[in-house]
C-alpha atoms as a PDB file:
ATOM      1  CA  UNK A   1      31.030 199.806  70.702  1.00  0.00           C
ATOM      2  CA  UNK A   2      30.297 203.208  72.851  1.00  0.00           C
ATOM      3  CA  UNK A   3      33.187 203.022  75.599  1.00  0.00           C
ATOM      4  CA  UNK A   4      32.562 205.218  78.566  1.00  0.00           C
ATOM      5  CA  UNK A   5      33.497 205.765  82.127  1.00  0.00           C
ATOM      6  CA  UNK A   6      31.320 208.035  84.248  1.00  0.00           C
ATOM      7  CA  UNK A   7      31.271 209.371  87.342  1.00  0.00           C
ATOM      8  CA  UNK A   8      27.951 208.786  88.654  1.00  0.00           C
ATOM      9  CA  UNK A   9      27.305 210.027  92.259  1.00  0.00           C
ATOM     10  CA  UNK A  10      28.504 207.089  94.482  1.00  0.00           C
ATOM     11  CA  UNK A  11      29.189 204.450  91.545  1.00  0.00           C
ATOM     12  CA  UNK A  12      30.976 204.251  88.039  1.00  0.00           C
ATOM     13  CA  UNK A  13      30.106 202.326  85.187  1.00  0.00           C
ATOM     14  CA  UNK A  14      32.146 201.568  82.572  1.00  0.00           C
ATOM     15  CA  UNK A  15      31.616 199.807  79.015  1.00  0.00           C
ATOM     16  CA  UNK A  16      33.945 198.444  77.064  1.00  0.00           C
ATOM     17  CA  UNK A  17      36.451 200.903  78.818  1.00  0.00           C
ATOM     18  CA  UNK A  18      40.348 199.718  78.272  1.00  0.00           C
ATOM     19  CA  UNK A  19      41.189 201.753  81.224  1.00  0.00           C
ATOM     20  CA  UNK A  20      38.069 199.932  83.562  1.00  0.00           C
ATOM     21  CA  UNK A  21      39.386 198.249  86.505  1.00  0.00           C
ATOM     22  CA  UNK A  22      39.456 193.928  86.515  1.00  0.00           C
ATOM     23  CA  UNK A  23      36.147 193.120  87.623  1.00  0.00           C
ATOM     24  CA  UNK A  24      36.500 191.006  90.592  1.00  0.00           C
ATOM     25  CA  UNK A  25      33.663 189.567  90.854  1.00  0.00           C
ATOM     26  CA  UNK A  26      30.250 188.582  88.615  1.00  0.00           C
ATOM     27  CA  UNK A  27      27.131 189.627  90.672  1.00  0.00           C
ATOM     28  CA  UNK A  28      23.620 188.873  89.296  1.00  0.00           C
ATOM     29  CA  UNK A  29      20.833 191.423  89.125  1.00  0.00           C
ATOM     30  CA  UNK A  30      17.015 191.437  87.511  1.00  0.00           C
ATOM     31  CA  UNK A  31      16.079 194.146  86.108  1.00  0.00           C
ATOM     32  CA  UNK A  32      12.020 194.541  84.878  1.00  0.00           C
ATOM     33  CA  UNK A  33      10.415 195.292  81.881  1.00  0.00           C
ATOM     34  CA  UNK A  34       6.940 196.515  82.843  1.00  0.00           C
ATOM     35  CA  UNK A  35       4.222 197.861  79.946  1.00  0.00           C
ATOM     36  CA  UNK A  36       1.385 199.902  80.790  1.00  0.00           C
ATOM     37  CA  UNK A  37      -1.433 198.581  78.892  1.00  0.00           C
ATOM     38  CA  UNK A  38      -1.190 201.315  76.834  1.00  0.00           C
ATOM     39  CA  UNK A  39       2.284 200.939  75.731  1.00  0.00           C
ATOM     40  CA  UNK A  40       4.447 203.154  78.320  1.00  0.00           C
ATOM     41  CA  UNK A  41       7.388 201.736  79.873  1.00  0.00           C
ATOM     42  CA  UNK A  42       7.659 201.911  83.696  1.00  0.00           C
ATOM     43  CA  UNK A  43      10.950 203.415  84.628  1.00  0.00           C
ATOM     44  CA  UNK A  44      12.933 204.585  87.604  1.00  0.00           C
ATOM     45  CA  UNK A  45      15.698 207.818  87.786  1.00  0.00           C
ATOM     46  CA  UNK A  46      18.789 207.311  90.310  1.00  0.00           C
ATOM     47  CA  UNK A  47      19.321 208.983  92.909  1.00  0.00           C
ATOM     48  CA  UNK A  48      23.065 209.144  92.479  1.00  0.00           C
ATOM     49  CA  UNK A  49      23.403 209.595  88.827  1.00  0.00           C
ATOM     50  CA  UNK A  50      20.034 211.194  87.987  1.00  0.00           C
ATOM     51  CA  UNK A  51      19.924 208.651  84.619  1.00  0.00           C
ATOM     52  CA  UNK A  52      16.487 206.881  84.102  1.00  0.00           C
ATOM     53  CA  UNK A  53      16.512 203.072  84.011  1.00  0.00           C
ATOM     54  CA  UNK A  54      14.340 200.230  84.702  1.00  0.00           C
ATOM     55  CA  UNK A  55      13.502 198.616  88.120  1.00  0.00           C
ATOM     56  CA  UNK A  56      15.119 196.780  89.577  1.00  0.00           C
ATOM     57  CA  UNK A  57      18.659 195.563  91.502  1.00  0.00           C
ATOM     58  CA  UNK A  58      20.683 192.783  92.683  1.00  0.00           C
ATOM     59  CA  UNK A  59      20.008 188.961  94.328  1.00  0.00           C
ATOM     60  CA  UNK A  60      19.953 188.471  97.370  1.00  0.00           C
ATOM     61  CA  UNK A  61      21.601 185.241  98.797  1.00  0.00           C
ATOM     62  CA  UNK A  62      18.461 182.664  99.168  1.00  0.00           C
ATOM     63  CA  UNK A  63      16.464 185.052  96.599  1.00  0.00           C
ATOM     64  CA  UNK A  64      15.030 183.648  93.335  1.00  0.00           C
ATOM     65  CA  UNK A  65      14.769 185.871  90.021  1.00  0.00           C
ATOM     66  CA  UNK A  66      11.345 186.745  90.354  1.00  0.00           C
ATOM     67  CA  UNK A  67      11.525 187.327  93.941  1.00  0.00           C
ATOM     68  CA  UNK A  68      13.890 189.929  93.158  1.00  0.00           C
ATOM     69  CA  UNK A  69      12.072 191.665  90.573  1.00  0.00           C
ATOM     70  CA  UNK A  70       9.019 192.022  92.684  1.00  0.00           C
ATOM     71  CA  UNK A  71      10.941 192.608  95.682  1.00  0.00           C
ATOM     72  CA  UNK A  72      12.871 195.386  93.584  1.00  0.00           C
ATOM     73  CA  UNK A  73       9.851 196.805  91.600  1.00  0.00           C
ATOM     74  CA  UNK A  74       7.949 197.011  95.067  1.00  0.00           C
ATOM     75  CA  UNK A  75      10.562 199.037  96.373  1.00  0.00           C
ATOM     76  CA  UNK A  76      11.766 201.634  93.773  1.00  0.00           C
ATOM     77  CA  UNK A  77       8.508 201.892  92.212  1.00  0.00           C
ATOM     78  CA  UNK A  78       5.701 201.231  95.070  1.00  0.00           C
ATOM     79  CA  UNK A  79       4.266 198.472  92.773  1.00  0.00           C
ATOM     80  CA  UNK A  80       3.246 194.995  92.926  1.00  0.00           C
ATOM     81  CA  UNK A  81       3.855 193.040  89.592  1.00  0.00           C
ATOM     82  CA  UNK A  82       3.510 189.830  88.454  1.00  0.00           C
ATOM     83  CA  UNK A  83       6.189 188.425  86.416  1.00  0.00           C
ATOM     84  CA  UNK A  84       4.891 186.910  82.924  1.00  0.00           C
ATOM     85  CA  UNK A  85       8.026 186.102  80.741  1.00  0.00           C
ATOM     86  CA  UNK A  86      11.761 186.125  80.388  1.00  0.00           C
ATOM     87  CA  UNK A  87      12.757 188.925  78.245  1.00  0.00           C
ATOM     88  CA  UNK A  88      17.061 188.368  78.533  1.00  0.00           C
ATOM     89  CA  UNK A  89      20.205 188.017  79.786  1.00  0.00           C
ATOM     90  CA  UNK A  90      22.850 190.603  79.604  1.00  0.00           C
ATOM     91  CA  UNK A  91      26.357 189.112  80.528  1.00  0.00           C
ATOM     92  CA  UNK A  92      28.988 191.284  78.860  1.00  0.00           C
ATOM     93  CA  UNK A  93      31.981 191.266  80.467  1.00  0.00           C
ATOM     94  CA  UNK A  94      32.989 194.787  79.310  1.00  0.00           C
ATOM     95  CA  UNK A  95      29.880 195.876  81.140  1.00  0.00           C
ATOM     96  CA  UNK A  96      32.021 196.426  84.417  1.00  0.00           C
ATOM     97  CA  UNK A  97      30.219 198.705  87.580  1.00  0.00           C
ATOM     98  CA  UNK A  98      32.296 200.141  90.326  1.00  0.00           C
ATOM     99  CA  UNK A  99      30.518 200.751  93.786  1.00  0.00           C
ATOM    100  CA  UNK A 100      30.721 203.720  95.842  1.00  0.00           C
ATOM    101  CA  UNK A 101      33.367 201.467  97.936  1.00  0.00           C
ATOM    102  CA  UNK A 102      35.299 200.751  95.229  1.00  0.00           C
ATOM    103  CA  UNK A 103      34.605 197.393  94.009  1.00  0.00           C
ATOM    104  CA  UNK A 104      34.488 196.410  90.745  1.00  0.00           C
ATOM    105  CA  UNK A 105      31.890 193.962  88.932  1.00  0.00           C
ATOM    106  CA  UNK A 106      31.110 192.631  85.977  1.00  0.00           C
ATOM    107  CA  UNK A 107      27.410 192.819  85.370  1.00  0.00           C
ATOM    108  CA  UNK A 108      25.118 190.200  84.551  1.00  0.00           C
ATOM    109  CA  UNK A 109      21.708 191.528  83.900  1.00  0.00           C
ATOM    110  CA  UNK A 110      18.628 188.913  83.691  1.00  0.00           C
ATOM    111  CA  UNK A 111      15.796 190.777  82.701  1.00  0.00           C
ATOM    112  CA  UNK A 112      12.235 189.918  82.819  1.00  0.00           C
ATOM    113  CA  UNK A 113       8.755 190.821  81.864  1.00  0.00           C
ATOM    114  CA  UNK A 114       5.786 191.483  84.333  1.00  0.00           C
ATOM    115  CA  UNK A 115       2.104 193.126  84.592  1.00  0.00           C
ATOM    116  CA  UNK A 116       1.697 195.676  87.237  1.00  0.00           C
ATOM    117  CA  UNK A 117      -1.024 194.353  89.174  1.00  0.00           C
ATOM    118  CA  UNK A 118      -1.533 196.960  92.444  1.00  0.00           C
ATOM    119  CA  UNK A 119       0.433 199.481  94.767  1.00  0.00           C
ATOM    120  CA  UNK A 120       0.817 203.718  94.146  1.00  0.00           C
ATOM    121  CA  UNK A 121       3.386 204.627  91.843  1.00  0.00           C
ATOM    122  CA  UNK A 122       5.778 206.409  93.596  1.00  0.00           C
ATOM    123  CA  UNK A 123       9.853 206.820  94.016  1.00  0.00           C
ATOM    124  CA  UNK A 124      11.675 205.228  97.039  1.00  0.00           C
ATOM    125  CA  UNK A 125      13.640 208.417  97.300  1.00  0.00           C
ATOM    126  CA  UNK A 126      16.805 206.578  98.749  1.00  0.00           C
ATOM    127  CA  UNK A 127      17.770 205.113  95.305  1.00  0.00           C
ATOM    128  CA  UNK A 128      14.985 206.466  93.348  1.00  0.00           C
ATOM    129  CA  UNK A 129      14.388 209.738  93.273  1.00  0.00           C
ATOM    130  CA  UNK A 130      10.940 209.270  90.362  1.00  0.00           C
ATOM    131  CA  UNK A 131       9.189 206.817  89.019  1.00  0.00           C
ATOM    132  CA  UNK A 132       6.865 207.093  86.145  1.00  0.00           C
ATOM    133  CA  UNK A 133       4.937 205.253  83.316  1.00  0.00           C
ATOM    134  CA  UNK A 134       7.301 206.608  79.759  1.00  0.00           C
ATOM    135  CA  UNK A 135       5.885 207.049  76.716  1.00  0.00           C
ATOM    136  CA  UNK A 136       8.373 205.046  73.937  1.00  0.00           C
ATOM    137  CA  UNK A 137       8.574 207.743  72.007  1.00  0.00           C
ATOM    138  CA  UNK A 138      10.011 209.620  74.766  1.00  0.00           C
ATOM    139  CA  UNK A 139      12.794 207.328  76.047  1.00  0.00           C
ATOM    140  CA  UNK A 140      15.088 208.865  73.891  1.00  0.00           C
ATOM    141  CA  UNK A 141      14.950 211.869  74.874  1.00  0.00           C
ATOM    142  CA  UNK A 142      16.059 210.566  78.442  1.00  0.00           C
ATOM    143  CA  UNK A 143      19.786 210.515  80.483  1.00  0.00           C
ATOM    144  CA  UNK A 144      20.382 206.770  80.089  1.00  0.00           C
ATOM    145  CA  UNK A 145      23.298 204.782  80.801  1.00  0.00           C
ATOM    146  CA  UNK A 146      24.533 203.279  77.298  1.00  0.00           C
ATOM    147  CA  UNK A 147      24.347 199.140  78.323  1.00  0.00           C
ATOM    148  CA  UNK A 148      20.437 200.397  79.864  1.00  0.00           C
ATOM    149  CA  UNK A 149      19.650 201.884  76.662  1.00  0.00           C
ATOM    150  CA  UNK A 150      20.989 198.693  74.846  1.00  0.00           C
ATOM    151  CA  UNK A 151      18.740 196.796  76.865  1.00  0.00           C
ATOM    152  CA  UNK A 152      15.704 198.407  76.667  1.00  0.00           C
ATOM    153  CA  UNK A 153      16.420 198.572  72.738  1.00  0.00           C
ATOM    154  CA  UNK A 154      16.759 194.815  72.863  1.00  0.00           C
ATOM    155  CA  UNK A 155      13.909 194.221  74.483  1.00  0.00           C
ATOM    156  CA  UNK A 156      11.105 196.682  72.301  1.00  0.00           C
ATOM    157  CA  UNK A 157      12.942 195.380  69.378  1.00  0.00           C
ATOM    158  CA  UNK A 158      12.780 191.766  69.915  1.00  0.00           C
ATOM    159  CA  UNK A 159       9.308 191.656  70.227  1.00  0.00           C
ATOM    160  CA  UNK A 160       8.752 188.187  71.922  1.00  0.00           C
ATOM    161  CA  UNK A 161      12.335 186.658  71.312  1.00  0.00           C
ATOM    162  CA  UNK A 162      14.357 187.217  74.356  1.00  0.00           C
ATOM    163  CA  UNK A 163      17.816 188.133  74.171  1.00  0.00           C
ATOM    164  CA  UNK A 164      20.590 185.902  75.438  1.00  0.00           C
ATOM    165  CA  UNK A 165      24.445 187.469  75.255  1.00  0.00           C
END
């Protein structure tokens, strides 16, 4: 597996890194899988790192899932979605992400599908500095993160099976 530990503006992320510090705690996040109806993929670029990723963050205490991912897709993206599906859940441990104060987590993705169904596409500019409708083809081409890229492989490649690891 790719092992790598970057600095990336105020966080670092590390995957299966031997030298990553003991996560010390597990803090769920949604992230959103949203398809143009022409295919693109609706994606967000970080502030702090500059890599591309999907929308999205983590729970808030008395939040649901979906509340979260249109919560989170309203505010990195400017639009409303409607979440249709469960596309996976992303819960390895040697996924571990360090904040900008210095505490360490491991990551537990759940990532779901939605429909954009309103709002202007446009970048929060406080964690999101663009936000734009990707062509497939073209998400290679793009600064990723390597568990983001995993996931969004997962997902296209899946089809309608949903990941669960």
């Amino acid at each position: 597996m790719t092992t790598i530990d970057r600095a990336t503006g105020s966080r670092r992320i590390h995957f299966h890194d031997e030298a990553a510090p003991v996560a010390g705690a597990v803090v769920p996040s949604v992230f959103v899988v949203v398809r143009h109806e022409d295919g693109r993929l609706l994606l967000v670029r970080r502030c702090d790192s500059g890599a591309w990723e999907l929308p999205g963050g983590r729970v808030d205490v008395g939040e649901s899932a979906v509340e979260t991912a249109v919560r989170e897709t309203a505010e990195e993206t400017g639009l409303r979605i409607v979440v249709t599906g469960f596309a996976g859940i992303f819960s390895d441990p040697g996924h571990v992400v360090v904040s900008a104060r210095g505490e360490a987590r491991q990551q537990f993705a759940v990532l779901v599908r939605a429909r954009a169904v309103g709002g202007d596409l446009a970048a929060d500019l406080v964690e999101t500095s663009e936000a734009a409708w990707v062509p497939v083809e073209d998400l290679s081409g793009l600064a990723m993160e390597v568990p983001v890229r995993l996931w969004i492989d997962s997902v296209l490649d899946a089809g309608a099976e949903p990941h669960v690891g």
